[in-house]
C-alpha atoms as a PDB file:
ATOM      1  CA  UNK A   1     -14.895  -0.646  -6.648  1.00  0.00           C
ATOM      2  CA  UNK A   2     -17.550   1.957  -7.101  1.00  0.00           C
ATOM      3  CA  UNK A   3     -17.321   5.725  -6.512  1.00  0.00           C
ATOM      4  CA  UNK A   4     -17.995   5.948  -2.845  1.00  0.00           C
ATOM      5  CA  UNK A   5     -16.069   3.163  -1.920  1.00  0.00           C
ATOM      6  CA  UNK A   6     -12.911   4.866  -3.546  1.00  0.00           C
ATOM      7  CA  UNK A   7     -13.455   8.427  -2.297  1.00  0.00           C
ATOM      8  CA  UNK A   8     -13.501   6.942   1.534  1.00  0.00           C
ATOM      9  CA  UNK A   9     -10.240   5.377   0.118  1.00  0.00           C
ATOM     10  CA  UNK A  10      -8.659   8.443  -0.823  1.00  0.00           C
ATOM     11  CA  UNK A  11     -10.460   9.599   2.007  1.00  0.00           C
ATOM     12  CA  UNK A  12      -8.058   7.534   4.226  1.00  0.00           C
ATOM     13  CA  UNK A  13      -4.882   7.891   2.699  1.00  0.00           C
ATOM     14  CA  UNK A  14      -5.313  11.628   2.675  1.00  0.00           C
ATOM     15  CA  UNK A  15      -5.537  11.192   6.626  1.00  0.00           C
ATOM     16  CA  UNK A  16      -2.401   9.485   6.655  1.00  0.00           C
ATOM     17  CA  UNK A  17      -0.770  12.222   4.246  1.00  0.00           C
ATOM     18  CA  UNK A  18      -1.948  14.982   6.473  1.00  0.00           C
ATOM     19  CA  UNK A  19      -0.733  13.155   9.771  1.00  0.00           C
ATOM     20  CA  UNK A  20       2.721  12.680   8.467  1.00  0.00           C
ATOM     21  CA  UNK A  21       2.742  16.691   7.387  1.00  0.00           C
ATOM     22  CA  UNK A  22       1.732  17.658  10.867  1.00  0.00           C
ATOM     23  CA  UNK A  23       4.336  15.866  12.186  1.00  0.00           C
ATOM     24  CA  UNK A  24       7.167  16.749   9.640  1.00  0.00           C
ATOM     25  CA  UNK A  25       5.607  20.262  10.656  1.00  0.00           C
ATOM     26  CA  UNK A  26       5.936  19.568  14.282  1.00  0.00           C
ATOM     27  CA  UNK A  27      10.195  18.850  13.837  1.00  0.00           C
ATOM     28  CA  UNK A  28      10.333  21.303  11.500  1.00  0.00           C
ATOM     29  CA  UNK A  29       9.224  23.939  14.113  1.00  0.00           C
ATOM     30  CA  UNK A  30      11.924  22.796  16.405  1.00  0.00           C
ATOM     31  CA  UNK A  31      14.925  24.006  14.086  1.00  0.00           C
ATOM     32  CA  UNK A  32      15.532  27.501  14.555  1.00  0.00           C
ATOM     33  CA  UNK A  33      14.454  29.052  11.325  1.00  0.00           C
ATOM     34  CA  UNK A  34      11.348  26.538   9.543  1.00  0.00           C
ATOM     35  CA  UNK A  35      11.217  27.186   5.822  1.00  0.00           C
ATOM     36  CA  UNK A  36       7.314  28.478   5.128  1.00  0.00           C
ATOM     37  CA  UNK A  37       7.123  25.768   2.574  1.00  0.00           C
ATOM     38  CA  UNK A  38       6.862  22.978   5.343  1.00  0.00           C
ATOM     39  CA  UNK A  39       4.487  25.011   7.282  1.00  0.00           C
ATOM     40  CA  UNK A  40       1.934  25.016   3.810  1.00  0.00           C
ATOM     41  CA  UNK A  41       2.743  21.440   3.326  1.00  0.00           C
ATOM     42  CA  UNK A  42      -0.378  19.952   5.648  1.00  0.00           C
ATOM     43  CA  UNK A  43      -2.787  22.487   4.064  1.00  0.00           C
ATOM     44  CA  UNK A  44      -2.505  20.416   0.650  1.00  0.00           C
ATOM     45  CA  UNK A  45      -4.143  17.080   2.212  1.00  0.00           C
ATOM     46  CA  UNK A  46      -5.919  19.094   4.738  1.00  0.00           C
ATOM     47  CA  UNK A  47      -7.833  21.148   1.504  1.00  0.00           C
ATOM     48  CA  UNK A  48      -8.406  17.735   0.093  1.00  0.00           C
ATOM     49  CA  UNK A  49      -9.768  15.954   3.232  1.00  0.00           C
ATOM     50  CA  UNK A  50     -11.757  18.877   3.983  1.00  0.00           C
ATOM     51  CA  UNK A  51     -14.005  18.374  -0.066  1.00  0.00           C
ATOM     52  CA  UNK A  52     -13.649  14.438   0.443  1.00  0.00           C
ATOM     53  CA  UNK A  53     -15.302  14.181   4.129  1.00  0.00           C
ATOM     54  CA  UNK A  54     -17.707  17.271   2.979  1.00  0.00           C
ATOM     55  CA  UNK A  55     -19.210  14.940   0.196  1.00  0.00           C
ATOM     56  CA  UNK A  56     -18.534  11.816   2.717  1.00  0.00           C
ATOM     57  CA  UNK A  57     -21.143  13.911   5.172  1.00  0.00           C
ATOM     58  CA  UNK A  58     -23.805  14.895   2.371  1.00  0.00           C
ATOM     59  CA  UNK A  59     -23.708  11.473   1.312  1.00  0.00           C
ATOM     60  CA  UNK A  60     -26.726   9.342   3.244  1.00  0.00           C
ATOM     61  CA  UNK A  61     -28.266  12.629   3.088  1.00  0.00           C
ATOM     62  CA  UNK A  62     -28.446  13.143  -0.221  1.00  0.00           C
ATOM     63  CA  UNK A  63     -29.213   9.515  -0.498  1.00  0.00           C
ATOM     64  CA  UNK A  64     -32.410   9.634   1.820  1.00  0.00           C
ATOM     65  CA  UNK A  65     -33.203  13.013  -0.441  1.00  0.00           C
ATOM     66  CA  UNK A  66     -33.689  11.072  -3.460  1.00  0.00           C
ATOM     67  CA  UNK A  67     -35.237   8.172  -2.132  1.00  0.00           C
ATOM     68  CA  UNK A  68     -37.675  10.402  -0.526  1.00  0.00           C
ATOM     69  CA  UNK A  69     -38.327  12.069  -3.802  1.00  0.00           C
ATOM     70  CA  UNK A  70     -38.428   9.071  -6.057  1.00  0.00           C
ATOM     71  CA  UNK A  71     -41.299   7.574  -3.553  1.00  0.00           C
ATOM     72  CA  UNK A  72     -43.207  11.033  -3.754  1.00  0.00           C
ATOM     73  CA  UNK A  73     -42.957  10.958  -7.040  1.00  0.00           C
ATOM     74  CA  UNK A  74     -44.070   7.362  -7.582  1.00  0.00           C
ATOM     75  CA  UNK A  75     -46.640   8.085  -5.144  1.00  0.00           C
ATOM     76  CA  UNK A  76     -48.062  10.889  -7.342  1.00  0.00           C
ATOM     77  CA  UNK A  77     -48.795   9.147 -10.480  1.00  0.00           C
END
C-alpha cells in the first residue's frame, strides 16, 4: 500500500473517530453538567482530518504541478 492510499485510509477512520465524538458529545450535552473534556474530545480527529483532507485536496494538484513542470522542462532541453 503506498502513501496516498494509506493517508485516505487514515483519512476514513478518522471520519469514523470524529462521528462517534460528535455523538458521545451530543449525549454528553444532555446530562446536566458535561465535563469540558468530552466537549475537546472531537477536536482531536477533527485537527487530524482537517491536515489529512488538506493534503488529500493539494494532491492532483500538486500532481498536475509537476507533471506540468517535468514536460516544460523536458521541453526546454
Amino acid at each position: 500500500m503506498n502513501w496516498s492510499n494509506w493517508l485516505r485510509q487514515v483519512h476514513r477512520w478518522l471520519s469514523i473517530a470524529f462521528t462517534l465524538a460528535v455523538i458521545l458529545n451530543i449525549l454528553a450535552m444532555t446530562r446536566s453538567e458535561p465535563a469540558i473534556w468530552v466537549g475537546m474530545l472531537a477536536l482531536v480527529p477533527l485537527i487530524l482530518l482537517l491536515a489529512t483532507g488538506l493534503y488529500l485536496f493539494a494532491l492532483p494538484y500538486v500532481a498536475r504541478w509537476r507533471t506540468a513542470r517535468a514536460a516544460w522542462v523536458d521541453g526546454g532541453q
